[in-house]
Protein backbone atom coordinates (compact mmCIF):
# COMPACT_ATOMS: atom_id res chain seq x y z
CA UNK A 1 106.14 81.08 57.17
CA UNK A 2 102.35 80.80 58.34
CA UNK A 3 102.01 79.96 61.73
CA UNK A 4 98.91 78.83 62.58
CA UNK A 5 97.76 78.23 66.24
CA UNK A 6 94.78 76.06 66.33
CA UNK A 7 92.14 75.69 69.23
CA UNK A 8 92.09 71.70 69.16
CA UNK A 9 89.26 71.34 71.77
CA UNK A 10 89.78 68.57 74.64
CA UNK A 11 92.23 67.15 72.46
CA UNK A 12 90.66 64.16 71.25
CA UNK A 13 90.87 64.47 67.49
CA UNK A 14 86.33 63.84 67.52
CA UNK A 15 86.15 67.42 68.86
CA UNK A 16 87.85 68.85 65.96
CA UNK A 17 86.49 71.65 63.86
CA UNK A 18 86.48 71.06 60.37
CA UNK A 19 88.26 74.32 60.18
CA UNK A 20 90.66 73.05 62.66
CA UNK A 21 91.01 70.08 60.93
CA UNK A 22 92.00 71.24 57.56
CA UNK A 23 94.67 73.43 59.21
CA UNK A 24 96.28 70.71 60.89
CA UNK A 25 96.17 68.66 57.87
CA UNK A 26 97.97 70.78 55.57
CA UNK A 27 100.66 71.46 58.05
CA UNK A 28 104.51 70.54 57.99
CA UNK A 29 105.27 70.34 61.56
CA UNK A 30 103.03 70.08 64.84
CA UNK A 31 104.12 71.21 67.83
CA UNK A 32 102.55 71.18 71.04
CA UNK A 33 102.49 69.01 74.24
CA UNK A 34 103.24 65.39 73.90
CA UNK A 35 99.77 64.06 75.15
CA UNK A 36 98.05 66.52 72.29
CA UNK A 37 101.12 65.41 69.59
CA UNK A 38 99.85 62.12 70.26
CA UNK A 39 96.22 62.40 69.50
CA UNK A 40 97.22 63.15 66.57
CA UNK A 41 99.67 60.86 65.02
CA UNK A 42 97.97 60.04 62.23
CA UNK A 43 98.42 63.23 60.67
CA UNK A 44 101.52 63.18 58.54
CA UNK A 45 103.92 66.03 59.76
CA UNK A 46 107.04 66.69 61.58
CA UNK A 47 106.64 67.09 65.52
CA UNK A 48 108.17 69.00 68.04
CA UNK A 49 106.66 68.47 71.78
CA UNK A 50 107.03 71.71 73.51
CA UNK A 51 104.12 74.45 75.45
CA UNK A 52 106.71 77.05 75.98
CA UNK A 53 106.78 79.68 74.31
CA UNK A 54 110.60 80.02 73.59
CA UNK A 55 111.65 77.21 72.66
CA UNK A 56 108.48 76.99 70.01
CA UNK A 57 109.79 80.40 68.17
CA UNK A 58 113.36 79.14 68.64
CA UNK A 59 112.49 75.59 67.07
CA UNK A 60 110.22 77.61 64.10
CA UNK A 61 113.67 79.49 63.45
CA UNK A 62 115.65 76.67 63.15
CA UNK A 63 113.43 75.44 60.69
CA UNK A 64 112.54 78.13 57.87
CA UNK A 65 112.01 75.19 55.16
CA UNK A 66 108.65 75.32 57.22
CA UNK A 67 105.78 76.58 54.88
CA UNK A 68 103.05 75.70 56.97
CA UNK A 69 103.96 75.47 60.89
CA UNK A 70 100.90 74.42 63.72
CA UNK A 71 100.89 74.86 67.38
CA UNK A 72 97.85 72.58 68.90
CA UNK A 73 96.33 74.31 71.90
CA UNK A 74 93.72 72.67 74.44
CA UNK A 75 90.37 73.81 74.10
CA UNK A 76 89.92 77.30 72.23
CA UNK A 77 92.88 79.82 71.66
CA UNK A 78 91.34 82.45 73.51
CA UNK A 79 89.85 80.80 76.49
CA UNK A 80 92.92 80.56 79.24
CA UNK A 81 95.42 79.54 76.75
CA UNK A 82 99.21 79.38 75.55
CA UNK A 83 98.31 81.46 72.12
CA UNK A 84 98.42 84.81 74.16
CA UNK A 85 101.81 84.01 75.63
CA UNK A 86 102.84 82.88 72.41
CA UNK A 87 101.83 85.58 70.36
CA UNK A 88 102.82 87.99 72.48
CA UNK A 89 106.45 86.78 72.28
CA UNK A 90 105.54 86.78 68.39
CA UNK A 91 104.83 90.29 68.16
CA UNK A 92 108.02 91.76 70.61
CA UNK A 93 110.46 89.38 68.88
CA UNK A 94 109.60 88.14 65.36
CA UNK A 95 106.90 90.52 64.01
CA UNK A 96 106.84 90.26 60.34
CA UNK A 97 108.82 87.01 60.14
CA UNK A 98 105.45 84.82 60.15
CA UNK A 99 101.48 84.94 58.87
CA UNK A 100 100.12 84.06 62.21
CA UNK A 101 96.27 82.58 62.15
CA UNK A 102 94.23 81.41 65.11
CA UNK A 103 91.88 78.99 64.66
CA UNK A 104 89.31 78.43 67.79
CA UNK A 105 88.06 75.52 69.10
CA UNK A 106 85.56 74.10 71.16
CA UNK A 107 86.60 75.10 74.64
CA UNK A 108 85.77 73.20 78.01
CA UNK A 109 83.34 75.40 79.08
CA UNK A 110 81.29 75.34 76.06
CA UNK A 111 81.56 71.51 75.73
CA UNK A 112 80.81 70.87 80.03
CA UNK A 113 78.40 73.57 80.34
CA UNK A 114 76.44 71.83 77.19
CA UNK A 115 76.99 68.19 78.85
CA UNK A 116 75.53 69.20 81.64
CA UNK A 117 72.71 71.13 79.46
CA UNK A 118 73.02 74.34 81.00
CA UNK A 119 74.69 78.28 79.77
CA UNK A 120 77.82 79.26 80.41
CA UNK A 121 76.66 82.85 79.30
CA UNK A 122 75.68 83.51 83.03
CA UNK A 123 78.64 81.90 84.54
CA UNK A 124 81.98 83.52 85.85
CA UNK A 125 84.89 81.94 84.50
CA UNK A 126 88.53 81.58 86.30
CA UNK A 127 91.07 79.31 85.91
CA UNK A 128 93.32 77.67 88.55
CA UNK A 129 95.95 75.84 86.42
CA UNK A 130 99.00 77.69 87.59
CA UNK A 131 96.80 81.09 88.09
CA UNK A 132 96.45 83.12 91.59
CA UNK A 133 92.46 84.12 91.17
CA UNK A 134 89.70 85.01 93.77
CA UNK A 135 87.85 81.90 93.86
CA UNK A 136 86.14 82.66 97.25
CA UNK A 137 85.32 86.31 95.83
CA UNK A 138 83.83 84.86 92.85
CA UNK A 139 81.67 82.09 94.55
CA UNK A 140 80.19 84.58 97.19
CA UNK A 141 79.11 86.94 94.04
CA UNK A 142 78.46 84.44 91.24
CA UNK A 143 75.66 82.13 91.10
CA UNK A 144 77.74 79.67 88.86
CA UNK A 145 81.17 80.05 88.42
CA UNK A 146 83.10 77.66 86.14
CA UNK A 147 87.26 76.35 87.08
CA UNK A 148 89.53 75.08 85.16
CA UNK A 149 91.58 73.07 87.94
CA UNK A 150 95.71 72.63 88.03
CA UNK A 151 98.71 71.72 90.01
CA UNK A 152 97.76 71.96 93.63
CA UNK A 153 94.46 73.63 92.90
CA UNK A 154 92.79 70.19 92.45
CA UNK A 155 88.81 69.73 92.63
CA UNK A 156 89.35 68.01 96.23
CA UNK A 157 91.42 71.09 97.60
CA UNK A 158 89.18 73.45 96.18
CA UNK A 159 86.28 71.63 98.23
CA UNK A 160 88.30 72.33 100.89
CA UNK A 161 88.68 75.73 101.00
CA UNK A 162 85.26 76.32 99.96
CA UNK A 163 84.27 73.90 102.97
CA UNK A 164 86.98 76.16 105.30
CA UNK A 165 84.98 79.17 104.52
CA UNK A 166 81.23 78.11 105.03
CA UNK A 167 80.59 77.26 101.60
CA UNK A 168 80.30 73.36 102.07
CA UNK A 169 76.93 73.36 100.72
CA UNK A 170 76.89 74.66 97.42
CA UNK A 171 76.95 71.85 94.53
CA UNK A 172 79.34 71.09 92.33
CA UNK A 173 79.70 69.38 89.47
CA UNK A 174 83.11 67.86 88.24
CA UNK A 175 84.12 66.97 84.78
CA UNK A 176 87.32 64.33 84.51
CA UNK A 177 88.20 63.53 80.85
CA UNK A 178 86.20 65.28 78.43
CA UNK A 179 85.46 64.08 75.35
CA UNK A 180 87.40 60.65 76.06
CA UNK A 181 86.17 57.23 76.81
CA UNK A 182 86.48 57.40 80.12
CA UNK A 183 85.05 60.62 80.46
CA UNK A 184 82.86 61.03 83.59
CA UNK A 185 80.81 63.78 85.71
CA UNK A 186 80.57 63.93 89.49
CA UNK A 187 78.41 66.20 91.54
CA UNK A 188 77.77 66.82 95.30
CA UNK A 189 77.98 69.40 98.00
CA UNK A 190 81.55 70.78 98.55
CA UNK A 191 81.60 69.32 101.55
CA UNK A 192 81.10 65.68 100.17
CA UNK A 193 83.65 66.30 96.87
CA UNK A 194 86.44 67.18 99.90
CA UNK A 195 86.84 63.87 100.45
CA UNK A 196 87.40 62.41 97.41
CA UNK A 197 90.15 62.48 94.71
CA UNK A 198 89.81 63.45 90.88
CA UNK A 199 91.79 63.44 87.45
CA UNK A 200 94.24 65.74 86.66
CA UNK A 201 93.16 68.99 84.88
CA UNK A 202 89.11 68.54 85.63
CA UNK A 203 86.98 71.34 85.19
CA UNK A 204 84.44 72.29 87.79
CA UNK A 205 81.12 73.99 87.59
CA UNK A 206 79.96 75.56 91.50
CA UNK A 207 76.41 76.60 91.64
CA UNK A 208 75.80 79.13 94.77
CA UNK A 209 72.57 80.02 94.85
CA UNK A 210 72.73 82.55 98.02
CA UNK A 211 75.38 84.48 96.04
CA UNK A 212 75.29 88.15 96.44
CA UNK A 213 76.90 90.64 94.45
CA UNK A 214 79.19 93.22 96.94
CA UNK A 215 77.82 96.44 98.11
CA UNK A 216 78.09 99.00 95.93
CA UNK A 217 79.53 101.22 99.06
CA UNK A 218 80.82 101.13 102.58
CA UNK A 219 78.26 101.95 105.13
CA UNK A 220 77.79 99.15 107.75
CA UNK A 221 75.91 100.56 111.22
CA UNK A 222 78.56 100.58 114.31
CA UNK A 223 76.48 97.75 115.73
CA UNK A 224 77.56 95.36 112.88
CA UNK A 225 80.74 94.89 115.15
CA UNK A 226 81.54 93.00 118.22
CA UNK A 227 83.50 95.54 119.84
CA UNK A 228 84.39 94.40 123.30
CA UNK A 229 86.98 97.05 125.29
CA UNK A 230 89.18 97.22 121.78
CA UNK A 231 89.02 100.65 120.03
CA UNK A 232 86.58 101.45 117.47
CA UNK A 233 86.55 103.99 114.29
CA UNK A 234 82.75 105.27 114.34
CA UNK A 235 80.98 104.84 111.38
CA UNK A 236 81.12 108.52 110.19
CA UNK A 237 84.73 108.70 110.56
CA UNK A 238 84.53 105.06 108.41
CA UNK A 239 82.50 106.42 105.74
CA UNK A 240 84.86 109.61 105.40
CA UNK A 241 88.18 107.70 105.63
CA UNK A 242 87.32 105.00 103.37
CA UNK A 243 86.47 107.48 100.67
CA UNK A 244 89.77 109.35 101.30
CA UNK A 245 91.50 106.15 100.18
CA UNK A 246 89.94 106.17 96.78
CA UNK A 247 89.97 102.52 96.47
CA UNK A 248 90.40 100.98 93.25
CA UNK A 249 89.64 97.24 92.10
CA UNK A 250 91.88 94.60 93.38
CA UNK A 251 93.60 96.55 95.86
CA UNK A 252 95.76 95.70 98.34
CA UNK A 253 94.95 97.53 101.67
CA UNK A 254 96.87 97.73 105.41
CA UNK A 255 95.03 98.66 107.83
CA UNK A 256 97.43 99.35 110.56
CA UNK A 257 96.11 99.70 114.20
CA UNK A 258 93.08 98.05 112.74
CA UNK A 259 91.43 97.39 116.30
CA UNK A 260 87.90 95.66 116.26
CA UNK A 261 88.40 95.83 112.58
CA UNK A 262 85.80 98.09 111.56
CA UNK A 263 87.60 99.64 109.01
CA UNK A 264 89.34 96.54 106.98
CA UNK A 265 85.62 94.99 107.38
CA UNK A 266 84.32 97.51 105.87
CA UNK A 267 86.82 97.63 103.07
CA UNK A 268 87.02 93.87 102.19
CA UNK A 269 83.26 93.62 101.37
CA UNK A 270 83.45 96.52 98.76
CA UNK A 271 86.56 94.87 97.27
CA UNK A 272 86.17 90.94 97.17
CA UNK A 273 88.90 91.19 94.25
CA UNK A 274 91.56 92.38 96.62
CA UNK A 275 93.23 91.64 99.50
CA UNK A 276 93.31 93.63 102.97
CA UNK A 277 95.87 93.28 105.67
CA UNK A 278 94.84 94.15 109.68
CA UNK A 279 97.93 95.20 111.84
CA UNK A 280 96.93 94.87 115.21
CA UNK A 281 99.24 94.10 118.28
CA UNK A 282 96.50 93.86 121.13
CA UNK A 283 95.78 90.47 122.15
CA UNK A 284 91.65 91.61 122.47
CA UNK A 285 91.55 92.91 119.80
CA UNK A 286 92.97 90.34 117.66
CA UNK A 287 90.29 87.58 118.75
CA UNK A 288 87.43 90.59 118.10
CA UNK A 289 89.06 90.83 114.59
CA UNK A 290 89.57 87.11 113.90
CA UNK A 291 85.11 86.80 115.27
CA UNK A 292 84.03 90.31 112.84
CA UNK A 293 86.14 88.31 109.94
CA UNK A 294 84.26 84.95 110.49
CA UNK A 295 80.74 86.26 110.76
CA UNK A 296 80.96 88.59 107.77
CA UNK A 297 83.19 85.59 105.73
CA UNK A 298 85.70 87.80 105.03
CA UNK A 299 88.42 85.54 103.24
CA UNK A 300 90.17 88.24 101.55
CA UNK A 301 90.69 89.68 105.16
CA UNK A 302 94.03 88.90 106.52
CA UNK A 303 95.46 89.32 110.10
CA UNK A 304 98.93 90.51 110.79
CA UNK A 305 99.58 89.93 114.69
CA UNK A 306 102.04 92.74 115.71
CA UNK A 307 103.05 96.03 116.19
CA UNK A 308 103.95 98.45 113.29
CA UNK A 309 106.36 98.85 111.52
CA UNK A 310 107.97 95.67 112.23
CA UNK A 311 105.04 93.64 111.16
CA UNK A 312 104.42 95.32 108.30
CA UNK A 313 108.05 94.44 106.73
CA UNK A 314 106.46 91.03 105.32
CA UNK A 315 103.32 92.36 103.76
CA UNK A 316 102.32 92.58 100.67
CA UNK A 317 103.01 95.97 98.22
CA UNK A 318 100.24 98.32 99.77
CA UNK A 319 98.27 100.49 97.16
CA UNK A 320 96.47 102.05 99.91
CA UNK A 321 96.85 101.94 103.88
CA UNK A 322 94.58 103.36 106.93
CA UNK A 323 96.71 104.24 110.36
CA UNK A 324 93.89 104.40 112.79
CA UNK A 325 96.85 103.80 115.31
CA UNK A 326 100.99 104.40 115.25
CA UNK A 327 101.69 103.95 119.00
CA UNK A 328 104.26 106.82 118.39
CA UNK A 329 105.86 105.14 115.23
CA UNK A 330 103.91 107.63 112.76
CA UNK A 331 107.32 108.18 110.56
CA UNK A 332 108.47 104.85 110.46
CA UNK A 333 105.55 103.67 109.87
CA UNK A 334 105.00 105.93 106.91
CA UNK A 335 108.31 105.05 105.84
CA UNK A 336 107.92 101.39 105.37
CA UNK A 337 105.27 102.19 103.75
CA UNK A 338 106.60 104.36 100.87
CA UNK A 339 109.75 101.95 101.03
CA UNK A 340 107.33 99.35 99.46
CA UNK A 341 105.12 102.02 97.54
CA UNK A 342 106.32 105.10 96.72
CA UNK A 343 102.77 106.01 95.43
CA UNK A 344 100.65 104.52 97.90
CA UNK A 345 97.75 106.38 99.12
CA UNK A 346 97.44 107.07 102.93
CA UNK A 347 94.96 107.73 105.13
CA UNK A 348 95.82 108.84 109.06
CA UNK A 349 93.47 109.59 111.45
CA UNK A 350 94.26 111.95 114.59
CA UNK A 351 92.26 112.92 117.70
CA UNK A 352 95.26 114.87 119.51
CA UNK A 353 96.89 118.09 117.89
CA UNK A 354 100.14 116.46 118.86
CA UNK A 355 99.32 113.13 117.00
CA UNK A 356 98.17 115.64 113.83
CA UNK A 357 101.37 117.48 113.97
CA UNK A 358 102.68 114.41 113.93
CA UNK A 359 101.39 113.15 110.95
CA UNK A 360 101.88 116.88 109.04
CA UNK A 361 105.10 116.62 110.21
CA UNK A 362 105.36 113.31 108.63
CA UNK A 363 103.79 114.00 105.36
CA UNK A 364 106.29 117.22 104.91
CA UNK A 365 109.12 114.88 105.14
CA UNK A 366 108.38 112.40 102.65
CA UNK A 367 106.88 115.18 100.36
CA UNK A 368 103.87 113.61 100.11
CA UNK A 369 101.72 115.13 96.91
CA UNK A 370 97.71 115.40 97.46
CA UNK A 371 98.02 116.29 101.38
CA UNK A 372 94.16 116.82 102.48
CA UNK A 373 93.57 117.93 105.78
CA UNK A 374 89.98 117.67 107.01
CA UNK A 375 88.31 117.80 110.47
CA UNK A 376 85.13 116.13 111.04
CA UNK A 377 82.66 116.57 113.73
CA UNK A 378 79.22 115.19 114.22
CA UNK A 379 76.46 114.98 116.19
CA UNK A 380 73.93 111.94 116.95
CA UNK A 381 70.29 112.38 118.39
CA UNK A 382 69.56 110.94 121.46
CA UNK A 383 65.89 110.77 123.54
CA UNK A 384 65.39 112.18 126.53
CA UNK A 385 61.42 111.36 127.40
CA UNK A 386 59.76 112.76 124.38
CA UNK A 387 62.46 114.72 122.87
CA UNK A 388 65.44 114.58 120.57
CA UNK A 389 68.70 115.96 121.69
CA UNK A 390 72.24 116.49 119.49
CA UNK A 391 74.87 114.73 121.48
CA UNK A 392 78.25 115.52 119.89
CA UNK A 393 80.95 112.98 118.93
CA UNK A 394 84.57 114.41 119.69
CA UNK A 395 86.41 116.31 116.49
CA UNK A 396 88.57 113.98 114.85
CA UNK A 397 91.23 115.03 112.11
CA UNK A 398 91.55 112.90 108.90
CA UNK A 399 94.74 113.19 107.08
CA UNK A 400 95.78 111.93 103.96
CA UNK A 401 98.29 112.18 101.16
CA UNK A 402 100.25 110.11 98.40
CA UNK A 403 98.57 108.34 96.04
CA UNK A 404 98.41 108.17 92.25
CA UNK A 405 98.19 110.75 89.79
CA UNK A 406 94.09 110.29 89.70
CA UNK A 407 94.12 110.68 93.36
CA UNK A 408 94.20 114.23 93.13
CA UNK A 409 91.86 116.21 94.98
């Protein structure tokens, strides 16, 4: 049987291909959702109205007197759509059984971005519709960033949280039935669109124009941070422990004792595609974390109020985590921790010998692999009159251990 999975643009049979076109003409069944089924009843073929993947290989087996078999998919087949989900199931389940072909299509991005005369070439592209993606993160880097919107990620609620986070001012354009009669675009600030309701499935184009891509390192000066009385990790011991993590793209991090925060600060600028948990059970320090994540617009920062390990039973999978502070829970602590990951990397930091044989002690337990041990002193210059003189910092001990195989020392 050839199966051919066609790219049927907005779904409104003028924004056909002629490619497309000829494909769905010579076909004996169309499948697909009901609202794309029906833009094209006048094309004489069976129908079965179904997006899910299943049932559409299930139905295609049911029917092998099938020559010619077509599943309609919004907008292009390799833009955010079904025909990867579908072909995938293809490929583990059925390979051999069909002659599959994909057909593209016009896609929404291609058709708003050319209603609205601009490229799409510089944009970043995401989609919502039932997707878990770093809008923020994208909008802070991007100049333009294009959405396709979904379910509860609506235009208006995307407003919002843009609007939550101190982007209320970038414009926005939204696009509510393409291609159709009652096609329409709306722009405004993100601020004004928050108000206002839109059709389902619009796309959205969000022009930032004080978007900056994320530093290439960690490296912020000490006075970056309101500090208050709370603890602080200096900025050499920062710079050092970061890089023990060896951080990869979309992490998730803990930082546990996190303090004023200068550490998870640090580490959710240099990865706006993850996400990094602060575990912090001081009630000044908290508010000093909640201010350093509101003037840096940290949204993939996230505050844990507690003490470890009990608050870290709810978080998220770690791939990495920092221990700046145990209060005396260093094993259970590292225990919850490889009770969620068994490879997660960790980082400890020590300034007694009894909190470093602690952590040794620790790390010989759980047979951690890639145990580093590394003591760090330095020394800053200070004036007196008109000369320079080397005030030390006290020796501090960075531990670490665990990790993947590529975190090898």
């Amino acid at each position: 049987m050839k199966l051919q999975i066609v790219g049927v643009g907005m779904g409104n049979p003028d924004t056909l291909t002629r490619q497309a076109e000829r494909a769905i003409a010579q076909s004996d069944c169309l499948i697909g959702a009901q609202r794309m089924l029906e833009a094209f009843k006048d094309f004489a073929a069976a129908r079965f109205a179904s997006c899910s993947p299943t049932e559409i290989l299930e139905h295609l087996h049911r029917h092998p007197e099938y020559r010619t078999a077509t599943v309609l998919m919004s907008g292009d087949v390799g833009f955010y759509s079904g025909a990867k989900g579908l072909c995938s199931l293809i490929e583990r389940e059925a390979s051999g059984e069909f002659e599959v072909v994909r057909i593209p299509g016009v896609s929404s991005v291609q058709y708003f971005c050319a209603l609205l005369q601009t490229s799409w070439d510089d944009a970043k592209l995401l989609s919502l519709h039932g997707r878990k993606q770093d809008l923020l993160g994208a909008v802070m880097t991007y100049p333009k960033v294009f959405l396709l919107t979904g379910g509860e990620n609506t235009p208006r609620a995307v407003c919002g949280r843009l609007t939550e986070w101190g982007l209320g001012d970038v414009r926005i354009w939204v696009g509510e039935w393409l291609s159709y009669p009652d096609e329409a675009v709306i722009q405004g600030s993100a601020r004004e669109l928050a108000e206002r309701d839109f059709a389902p499935l619009s796309v959205m184009l969000v022009c930032n124009p004080l978007a900056q891509a994320p530093p290439p390192t960690h490296g912020l000066p000490d006075g970056t941070f309101l500090r208050g009385g709370a603890p602080m990790t200096k900025s050499e011991v920062r710079a050092v422990s970061i890089a023990q993590l060896r951080l990869h793209r979309g992490d998730v991090v803990w930082d546990v004792g996190a303090g004023t925060g200068s550490v998870c600060c640090e580490i959710a600028r240099v990865l706006p595609d993850g996400a990094v948990y602060a575990v912090e059970r001081d009630a000044e320090a908290l508010e000093l974390l909640r201010q350093n994540r509101q003037r840096m617009s940290l949204y993939n920062l996230h505050i844990a109020a507690g003490e470890a390990p009990g608050a870290l039973e709810t978080l998220p999978t770690p791939d990495a985590v920092f221990i700046g502070g145990s209060g005396g829970g260093m094993a259970e602590i590292i225990a919850c921790i490889l009770k969620k990951n068994s490879a997660a990397r960790i980082v400890a930091n020590a300034i007694t010998l009894e909190t470093v044989a602690e952590v040794l002690d620790s790390f010989r337990r759980f047979a951690l692999p890639h145990q580093e041990v590394l003591q760090l002193t330095s020394a800053r210059a200070h004036t007196a009159g008109n000369k320079h003189m080397m005030m030390g910092q006290n020796p501090i001990w960075i531990l670490s251990g665990g990790g993947r195989p590529d975190d090898a020392g």
